[in-house]
Every structure is written in structure tokens, then in C-alpha cells.
Protein backbone atom coordinates (compact mmCIF):
# COMPACT_ATOMS: atom_id res chain seq x y z
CA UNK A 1 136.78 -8.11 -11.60
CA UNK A 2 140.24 -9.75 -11.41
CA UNK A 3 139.89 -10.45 -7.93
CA UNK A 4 136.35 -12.30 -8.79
CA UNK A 5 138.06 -14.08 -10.89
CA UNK A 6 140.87 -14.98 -8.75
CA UNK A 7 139.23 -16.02 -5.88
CA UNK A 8 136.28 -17.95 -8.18
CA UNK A 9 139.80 -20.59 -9.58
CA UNK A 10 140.99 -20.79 -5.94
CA UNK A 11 137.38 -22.05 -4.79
CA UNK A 12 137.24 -24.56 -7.90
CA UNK A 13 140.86 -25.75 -7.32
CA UNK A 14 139.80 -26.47 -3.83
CA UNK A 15 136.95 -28.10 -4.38
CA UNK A 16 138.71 -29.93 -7.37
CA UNK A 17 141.35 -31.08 -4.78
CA UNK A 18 138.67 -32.12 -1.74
CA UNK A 19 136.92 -34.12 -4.73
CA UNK A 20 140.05 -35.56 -5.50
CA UNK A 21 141.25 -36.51 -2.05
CA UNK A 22 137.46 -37.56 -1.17
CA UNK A 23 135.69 -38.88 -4.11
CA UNK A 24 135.61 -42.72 -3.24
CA UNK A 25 133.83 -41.94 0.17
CA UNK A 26 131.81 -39.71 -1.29
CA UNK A 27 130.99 -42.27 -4.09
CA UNK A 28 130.82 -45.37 -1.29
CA UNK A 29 128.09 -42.70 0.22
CA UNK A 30 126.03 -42.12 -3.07
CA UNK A 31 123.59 -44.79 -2.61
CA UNK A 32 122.62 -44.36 1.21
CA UNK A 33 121.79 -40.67 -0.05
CA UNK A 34 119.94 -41.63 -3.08
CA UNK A 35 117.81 -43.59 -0.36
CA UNK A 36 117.93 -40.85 2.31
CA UNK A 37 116.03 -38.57 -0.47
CA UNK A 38 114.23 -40.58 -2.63
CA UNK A 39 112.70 -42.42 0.71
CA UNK A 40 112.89 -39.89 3.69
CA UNK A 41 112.79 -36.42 1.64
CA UNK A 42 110.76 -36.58 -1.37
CA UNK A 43 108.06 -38.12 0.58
CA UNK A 44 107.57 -35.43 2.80
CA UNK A 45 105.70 -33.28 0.33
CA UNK A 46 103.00 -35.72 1.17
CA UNK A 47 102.87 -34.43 4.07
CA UNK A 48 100.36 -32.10 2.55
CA UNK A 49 97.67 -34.86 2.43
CA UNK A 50 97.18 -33.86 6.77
CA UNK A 51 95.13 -30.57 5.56
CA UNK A 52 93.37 -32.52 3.07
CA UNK A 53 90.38 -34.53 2.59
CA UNK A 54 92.30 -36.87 0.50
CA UNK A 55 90.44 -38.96 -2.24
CA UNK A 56 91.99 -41.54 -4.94
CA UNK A 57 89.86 -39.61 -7.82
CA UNK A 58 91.45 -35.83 -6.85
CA UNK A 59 94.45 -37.22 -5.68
CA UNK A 60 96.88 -36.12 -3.28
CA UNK A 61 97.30 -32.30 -4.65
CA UNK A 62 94.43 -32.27 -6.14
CA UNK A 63 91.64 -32.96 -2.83
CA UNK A 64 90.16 -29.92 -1.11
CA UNK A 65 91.41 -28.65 1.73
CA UNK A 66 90.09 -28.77 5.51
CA UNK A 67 92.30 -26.98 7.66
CA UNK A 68 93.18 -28.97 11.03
CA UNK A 69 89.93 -30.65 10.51
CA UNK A 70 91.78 -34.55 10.16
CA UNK A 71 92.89 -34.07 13.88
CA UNK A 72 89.83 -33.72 15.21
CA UNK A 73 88.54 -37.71 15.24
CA UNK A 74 92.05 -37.79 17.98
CA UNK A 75 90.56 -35.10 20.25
CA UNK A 76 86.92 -35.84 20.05
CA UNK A 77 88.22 -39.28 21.43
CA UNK A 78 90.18 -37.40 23.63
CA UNK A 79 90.28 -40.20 26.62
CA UNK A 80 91.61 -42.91 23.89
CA UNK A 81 93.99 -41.12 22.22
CA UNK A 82 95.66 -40.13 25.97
CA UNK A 83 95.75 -43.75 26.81
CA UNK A 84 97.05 -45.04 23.90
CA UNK A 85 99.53 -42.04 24.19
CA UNK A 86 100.70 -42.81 27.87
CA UNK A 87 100.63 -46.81 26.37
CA UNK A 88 103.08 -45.99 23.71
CA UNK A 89 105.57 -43.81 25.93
CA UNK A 90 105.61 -46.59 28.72
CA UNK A 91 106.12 -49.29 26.89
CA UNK A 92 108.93 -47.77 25.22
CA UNK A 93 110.47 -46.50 28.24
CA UNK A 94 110.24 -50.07 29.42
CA UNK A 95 111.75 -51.52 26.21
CA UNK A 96 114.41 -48.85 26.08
CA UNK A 97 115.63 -48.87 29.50
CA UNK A 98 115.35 -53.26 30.17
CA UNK A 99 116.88 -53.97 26.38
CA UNK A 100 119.64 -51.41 26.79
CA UNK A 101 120.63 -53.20 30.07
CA UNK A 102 120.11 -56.65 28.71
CA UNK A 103 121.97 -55.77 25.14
CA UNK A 104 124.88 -54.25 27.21
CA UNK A 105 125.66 -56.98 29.59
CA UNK A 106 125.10 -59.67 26.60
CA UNK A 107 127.85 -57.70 24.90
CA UNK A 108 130.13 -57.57 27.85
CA UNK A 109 129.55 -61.25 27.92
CA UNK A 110 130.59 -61.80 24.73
CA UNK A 111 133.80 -60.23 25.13
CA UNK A 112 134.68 -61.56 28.30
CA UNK A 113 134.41 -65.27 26.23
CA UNK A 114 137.91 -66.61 25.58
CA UNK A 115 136.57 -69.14 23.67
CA UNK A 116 135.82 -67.98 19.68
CA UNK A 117 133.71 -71.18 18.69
CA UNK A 118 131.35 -70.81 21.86
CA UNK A 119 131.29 -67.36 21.25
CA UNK A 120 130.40 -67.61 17.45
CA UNK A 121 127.81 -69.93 18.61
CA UNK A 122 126.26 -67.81 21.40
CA UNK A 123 126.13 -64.39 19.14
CA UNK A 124 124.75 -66.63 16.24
CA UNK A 125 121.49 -67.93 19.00
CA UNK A 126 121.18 -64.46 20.61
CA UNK A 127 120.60 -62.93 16.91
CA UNK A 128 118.80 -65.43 15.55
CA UNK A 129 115.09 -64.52 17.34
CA UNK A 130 115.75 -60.62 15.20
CA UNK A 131 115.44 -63.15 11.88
CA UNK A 132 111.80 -64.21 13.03
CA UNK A 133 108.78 -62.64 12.50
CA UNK A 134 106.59 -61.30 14.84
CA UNK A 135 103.48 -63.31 13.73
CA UNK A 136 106.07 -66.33 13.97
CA UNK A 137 106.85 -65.13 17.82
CA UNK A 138 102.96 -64.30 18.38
CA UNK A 139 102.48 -68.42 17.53
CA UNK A 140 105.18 -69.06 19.37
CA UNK A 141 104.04 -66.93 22.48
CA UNK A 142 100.16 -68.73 22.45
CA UNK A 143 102.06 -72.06 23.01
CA UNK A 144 103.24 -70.21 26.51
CA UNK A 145 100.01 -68.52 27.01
CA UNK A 146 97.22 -70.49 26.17
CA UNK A 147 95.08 -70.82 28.90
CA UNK A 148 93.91 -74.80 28.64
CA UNK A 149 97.42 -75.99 27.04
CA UNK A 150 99.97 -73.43 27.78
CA UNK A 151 103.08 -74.25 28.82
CA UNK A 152 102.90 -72.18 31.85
CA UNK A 153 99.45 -73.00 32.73
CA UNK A 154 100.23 -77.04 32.60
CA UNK A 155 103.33 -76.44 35.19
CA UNK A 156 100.99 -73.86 37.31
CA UNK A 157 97.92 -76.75 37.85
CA UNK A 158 101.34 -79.54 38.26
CA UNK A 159 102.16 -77.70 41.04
CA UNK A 160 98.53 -77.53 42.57
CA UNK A 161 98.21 -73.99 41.66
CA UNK A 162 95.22 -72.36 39.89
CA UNK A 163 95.61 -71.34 36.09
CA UNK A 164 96.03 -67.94 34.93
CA UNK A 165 94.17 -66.03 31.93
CA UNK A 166 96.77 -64.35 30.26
CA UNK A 167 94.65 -63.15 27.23
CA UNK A 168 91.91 -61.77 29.53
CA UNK A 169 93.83 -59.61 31.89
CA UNK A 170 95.61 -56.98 30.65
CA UNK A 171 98.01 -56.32 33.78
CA UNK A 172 100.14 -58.94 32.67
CA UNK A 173 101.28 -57.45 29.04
CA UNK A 174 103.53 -54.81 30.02
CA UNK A 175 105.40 -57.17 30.89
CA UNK A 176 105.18 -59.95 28.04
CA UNK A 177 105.64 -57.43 25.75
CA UNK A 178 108.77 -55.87 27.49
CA UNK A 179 109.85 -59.85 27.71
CA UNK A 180 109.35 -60.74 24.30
CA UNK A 181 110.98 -57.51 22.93
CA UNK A 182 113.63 -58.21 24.77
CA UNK A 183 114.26 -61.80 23.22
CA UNK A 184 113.80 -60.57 19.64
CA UNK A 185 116.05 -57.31 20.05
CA UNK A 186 118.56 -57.53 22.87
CA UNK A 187 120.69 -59.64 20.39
CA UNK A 188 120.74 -57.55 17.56
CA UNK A 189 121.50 -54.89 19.48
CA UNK A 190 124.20 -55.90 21.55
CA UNK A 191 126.57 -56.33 18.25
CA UNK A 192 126.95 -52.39 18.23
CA UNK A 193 128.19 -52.54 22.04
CA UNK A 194 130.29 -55.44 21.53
CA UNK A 195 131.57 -53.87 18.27
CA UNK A 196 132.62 -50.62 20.42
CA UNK A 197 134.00 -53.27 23.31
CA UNK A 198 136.24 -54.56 20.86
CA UNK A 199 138.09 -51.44 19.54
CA UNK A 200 139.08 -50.85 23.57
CA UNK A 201 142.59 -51.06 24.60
CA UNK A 202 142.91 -54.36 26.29
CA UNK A 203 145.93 -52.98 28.95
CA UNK A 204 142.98 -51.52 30.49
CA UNK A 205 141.76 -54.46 31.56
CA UNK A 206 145.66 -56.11 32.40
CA UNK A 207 146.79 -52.90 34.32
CA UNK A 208 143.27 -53.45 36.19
CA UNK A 209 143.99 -57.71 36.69
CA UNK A 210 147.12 -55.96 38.05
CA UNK A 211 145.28 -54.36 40.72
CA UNK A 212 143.51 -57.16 41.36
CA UNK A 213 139.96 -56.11 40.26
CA UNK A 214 137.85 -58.71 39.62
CA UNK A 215 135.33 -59.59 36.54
CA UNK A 216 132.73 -57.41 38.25
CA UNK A 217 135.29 -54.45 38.82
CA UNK A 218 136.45 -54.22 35.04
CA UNK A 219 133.05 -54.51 34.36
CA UNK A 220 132.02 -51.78 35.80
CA UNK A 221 135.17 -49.49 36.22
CA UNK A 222 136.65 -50.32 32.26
CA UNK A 223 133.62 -52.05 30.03
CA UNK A 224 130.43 -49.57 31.35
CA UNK A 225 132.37 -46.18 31.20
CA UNK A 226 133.81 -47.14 27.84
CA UNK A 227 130.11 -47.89 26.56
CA UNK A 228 128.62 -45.15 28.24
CA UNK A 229 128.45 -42.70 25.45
CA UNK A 230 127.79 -44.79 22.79
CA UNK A 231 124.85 -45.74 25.55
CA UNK A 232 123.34 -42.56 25.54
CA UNK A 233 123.92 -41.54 21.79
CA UNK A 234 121.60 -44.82 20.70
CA UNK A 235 119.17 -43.63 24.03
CA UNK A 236 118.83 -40.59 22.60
CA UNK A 237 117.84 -41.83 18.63
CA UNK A 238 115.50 -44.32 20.52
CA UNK A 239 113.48 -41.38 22.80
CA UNK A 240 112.92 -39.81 18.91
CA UNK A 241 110.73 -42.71 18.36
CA UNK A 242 109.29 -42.86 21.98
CA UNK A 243 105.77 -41.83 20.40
CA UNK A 244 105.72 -44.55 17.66
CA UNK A 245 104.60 -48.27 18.28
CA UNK A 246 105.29 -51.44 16.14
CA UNK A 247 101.85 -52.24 14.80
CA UNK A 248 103.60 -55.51 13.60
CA UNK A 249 104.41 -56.42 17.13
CA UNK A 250 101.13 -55.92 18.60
CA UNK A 251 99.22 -57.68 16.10
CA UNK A 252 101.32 -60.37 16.31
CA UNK A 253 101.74 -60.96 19.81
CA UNK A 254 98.04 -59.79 21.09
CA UNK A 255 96.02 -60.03 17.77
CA UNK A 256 94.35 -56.38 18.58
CA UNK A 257 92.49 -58.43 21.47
CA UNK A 258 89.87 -55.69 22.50
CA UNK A 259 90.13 -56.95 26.03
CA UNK A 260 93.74 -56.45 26.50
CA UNK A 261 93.15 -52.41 25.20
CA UNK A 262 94.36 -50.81 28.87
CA UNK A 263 97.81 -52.09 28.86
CA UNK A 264 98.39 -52.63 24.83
CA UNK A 265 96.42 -49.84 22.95
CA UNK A 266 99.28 -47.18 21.16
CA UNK A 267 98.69 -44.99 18.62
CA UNK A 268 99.38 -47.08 16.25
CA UNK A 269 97.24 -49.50 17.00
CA UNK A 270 94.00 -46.59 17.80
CA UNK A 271 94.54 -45.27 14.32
CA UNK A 272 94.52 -48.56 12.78
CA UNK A 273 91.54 -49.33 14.71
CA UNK A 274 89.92 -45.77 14.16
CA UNK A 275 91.14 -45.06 10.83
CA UNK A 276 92.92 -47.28 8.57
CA UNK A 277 90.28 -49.91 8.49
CA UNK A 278 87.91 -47.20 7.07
CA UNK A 279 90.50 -46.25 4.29
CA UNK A 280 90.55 -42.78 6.27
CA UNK A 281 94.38 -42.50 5.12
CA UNK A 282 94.51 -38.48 5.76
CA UNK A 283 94.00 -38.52 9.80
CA UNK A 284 96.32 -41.51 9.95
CA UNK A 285 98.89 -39.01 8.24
CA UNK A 286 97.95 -36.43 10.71
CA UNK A 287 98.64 -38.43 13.70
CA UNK A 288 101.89 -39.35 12.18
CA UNK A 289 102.83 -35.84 12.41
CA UNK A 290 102.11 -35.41 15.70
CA UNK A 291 104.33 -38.47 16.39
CA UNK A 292 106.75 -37.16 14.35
CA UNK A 293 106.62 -33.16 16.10
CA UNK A 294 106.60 -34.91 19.80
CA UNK A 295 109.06 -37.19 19.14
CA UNK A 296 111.21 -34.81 17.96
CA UNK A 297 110.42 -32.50 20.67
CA UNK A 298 111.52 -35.42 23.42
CA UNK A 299 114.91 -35.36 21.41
CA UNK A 300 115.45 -32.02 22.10
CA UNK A 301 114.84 -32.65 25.65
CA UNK A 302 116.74 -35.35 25.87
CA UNK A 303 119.63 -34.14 24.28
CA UNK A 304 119.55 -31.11 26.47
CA UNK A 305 119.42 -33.22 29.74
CA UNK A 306 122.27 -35.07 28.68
CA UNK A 307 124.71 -31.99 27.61
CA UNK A 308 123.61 -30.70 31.17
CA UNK A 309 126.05 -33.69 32.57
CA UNK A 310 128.20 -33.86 29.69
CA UNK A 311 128.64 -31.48 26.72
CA UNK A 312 130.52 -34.62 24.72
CA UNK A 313 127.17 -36.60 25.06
CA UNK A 314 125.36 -34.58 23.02
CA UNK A 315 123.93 -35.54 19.51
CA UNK A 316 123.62 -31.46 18.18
């Protein structure tokens, strides 16, 4: 009983000591993990509402249950659902793999500036299309688009060429939308990357001057290793969203324009079309879950794959 006690003061002396040595971080932390459970755990008892035929009178708790019956509207529209699925991972692939590239080399640019006005300047324009909305960019897009006074159209029939219908043909969108992402994000982004670019050790770059590399060389021999796991730690969060869409975006940019469905349909967008518009709120919850179960799967995966090369690149 002694020894209970004993031991029971040593824990509470430690703990009064790593409370005493840590409280301000752990007090600077308190309000990112009020949020973390007030916004990201307490929610997921909701999560209930998927084996429920949810109504406002019964209530979340309180509606009957059906099983796995709110899945079924995915698989009875089996060939939808698989497009908008393959949609949603390509696109993302193609916004993952062309931002990363652009953010990167727009933060190598940055620190490669000498100049700290121009470079103010050029951080403050690259981040400023993040601050606009994507209705905003949508309006701004048509201008482009438009088939009878879009920009590009009016250069294509100055130059004797025939217009193109952008809003008709959905081969073009992969692309637009990889484009515009791009412009909104790349600049946001790149302030991570330049923020890890900073905290390198600039004799790298002198004892490489030294040895006569040139910009290109320190690029790629001192800025691109230095980034590369910081690289594949924020490829790895994104592939956890690979199955979720901005709904935002696409209403924005293609206002949900049923002819552009083979290129832009995601899952977002097919359960707003399916079921949000009818109020059907429990099978949009259930195909939120599979999102969230396959996305987290892909992490998994991907965080395998990249311990396979290196065991310091892993997240877990």
C-alpha cells in the first residue's frame, strides 16, 4: 500500500513538473483542440444518420432505421456513380500533381529573388487569386470562354480560325479546371515551400556557386531535395481527400452544365444533383462515408508506397 502510494506522488510530481515546463504550449494549443472536437469529433456521432431514414420531426436519433438501405440510390446508378468516381480521382490527380509542380517552382522563384520589394510584390499577386471566390473566377472565366465574345474566341476568328464551343464540349475541362485551380491555389500554396526554403542553410548554395553549378543545378541538386519531404508529406494529406470534390468550384466555374457531365461530374456534384436537391440529407451522409473510408484507405496506400523508398517519408 506504501508503494501505491509512493509511486501514485512520483506520477503527480511528474506530471506537475511536465505541466509546469509545458503549460503555455499546451495553453497556446487549447483552442485548435476545442475546434478539433467540438467541429471534427462531436460531429461524428451523426454519423448515425447513414442507417437512418432521417426526418426533421423524429430527428436524428430518433428516425427509424434502414440498414445499408441509403447506399443503394449510388449502386442502382451504378454507371454514374463510377464516372463521377473516376471524375473526382482524375481531376485530383491532375490538380495534385500540376499545382505541386507549379507551387514548388513559384517558391523556388521566390527565393532565388534578391530583390525584397519585387518579391513582396510578386508573393502579394500570386496569393491574391486564393482571396477570390469561385463564383467571382466562374465570371471571370465566361469572359475567356464565351463563345460569341470570349476573349479567346475573338483572337481565334482574328487569326482566320474557326471558333470553339467551350461550354458544349466537355474534352476541354480537364484541363480548364486543372488551369484555373492552378491560378487560385498554386500561390497559396507555395508559401509553405518557400517557408521551408527559407530555414535552409544558405552555404549550400555558396559551396555549390563554388563549384560552379548554375541556377538550374542548385535548383535541382540543393532547393528540390531539401523540399522533397515536405513534398510528399502535403502529397500524402492531399491523396486523403482524392475522393472529395469542391462543389463550390464546379458550380462556379461550369454552373452544373448537364452537357459538360463526362469530364466534370464528381461525387459531389452527383449527390447534389441526386440527392440534396430533394432534401434526401441521409444518402448524401452515406456517400460521405464512403469518401471518407476510401480516402482514407488511399492514405494508407500511399503512405506505404512512400516508406517503401524511404522510412523518414512516412506520415504513421
Amino acid at each position: 500500500m506504501q508503494i501505491e502510494t509512493y509511486n501514485t506522488r512520483i506520477n503527480e510530481n511528474k506530471l506537475k513538473k511536465y505541466f509546469q515546463n509545458n503549460g503555455v504550449l499546451w495553453l497556446l494549443a487549447l483552442p485548435g483542440l476545442i475546434y478539433l472536437v467540438l467541429f471534427l469529433y462531436v460531429p461524428m456521432a451523426g454519423l448515425v444518420v447513414v442507417f437512418k431514414n432521417y426526418n426533421f420531426q423524429d430527428g436524428i436519433f430518433g428516425s427509424p432505421w434502414v440498414g445499408l438501405k441509403n447506399f443503394d440510390f449510388f449502386f442502382y446508378n451504378f454507371s454514374k456513380a463510377l464516372l463521377a468516381t473516376k471524375n473526382t480521382i482524375f481531376l485530383n490527380i491532375l490538380y495534385i500533381v500540376f499545382g505541386t509542380i507549379v507551387s514548388v517552382g513559384l517558391a523556388i522563384m521566390f527565393n532565388e529573388v534578391r530583390s525584397r520589394s519585387f518579391k513582396k510584390a510578386a508573393h502579394s499577386i500570386s496569393i491574391f487569386p486564393y482571396m477570390i471566390s469561385w463564383v467571382v473566377a466562374g465570371n471571370i472565366l465566361s469572359v475567356f470562354l464565351d463563345y460569341n465574345k470570349g476573349v479567346i474566341n475573338q483572337v481565334l476568328t482574328s487569326i482566320g480560325l474557326e471558333k470553339m464551343d467551350f461550354n458544349s464540349n466537355p474534352v476541354y475541362w480537364p484541363l480548364i479546371l486543372t488551369i484555373m485551380f492552378i491560378w487560385k491555389m498554386a500561390g497559396y500554396n507555395s508559401i509553405i515551400y518557400y517557408a521551408v526554403l527559407t530555414n535552409l542553410d544558405t552555404t549550400y548554395y555558396e559551396a555549390a556557386e563554388i563549384d560552379g553549378a548554375s541556377i538550374l543545378q542548385k535548383t535541382w541538386y540543393v532547393s528540390i531535395p531539401f523540399l522533397k519531404p515536405t513534398v510528399i508529406l502535403l502529397t500524402l494529406l492531399s491523396i486523403g481527400r482524392i475522393f472529395y470534390g469542391d462543389l463550390t468550384m464546379m458550380v462556379g466555374l461550369t454552373n452544373l452544365n448537364p452537357m459538360l457531365i463526362p469530364t466534370t461530374e464528381i461525387i459531389d456534384t452527383f449527390v447534389y444533383r441526386s440527392v440534396i436537391r430533394n432534401g434526401q440529407f441521409a444518402m448524401a451522409a452515406a456517400i460521405g462515408l464512403y469518401q471518407s473510408i476510401f480516402g482514407f484507405v488511399m492514405v494508407l496506400l500511399a503512405n506505404y508506397m512512400a516508406g517503401r523508398f524511404n522510412k523518414d517519408y512516412r506520415i504513421f
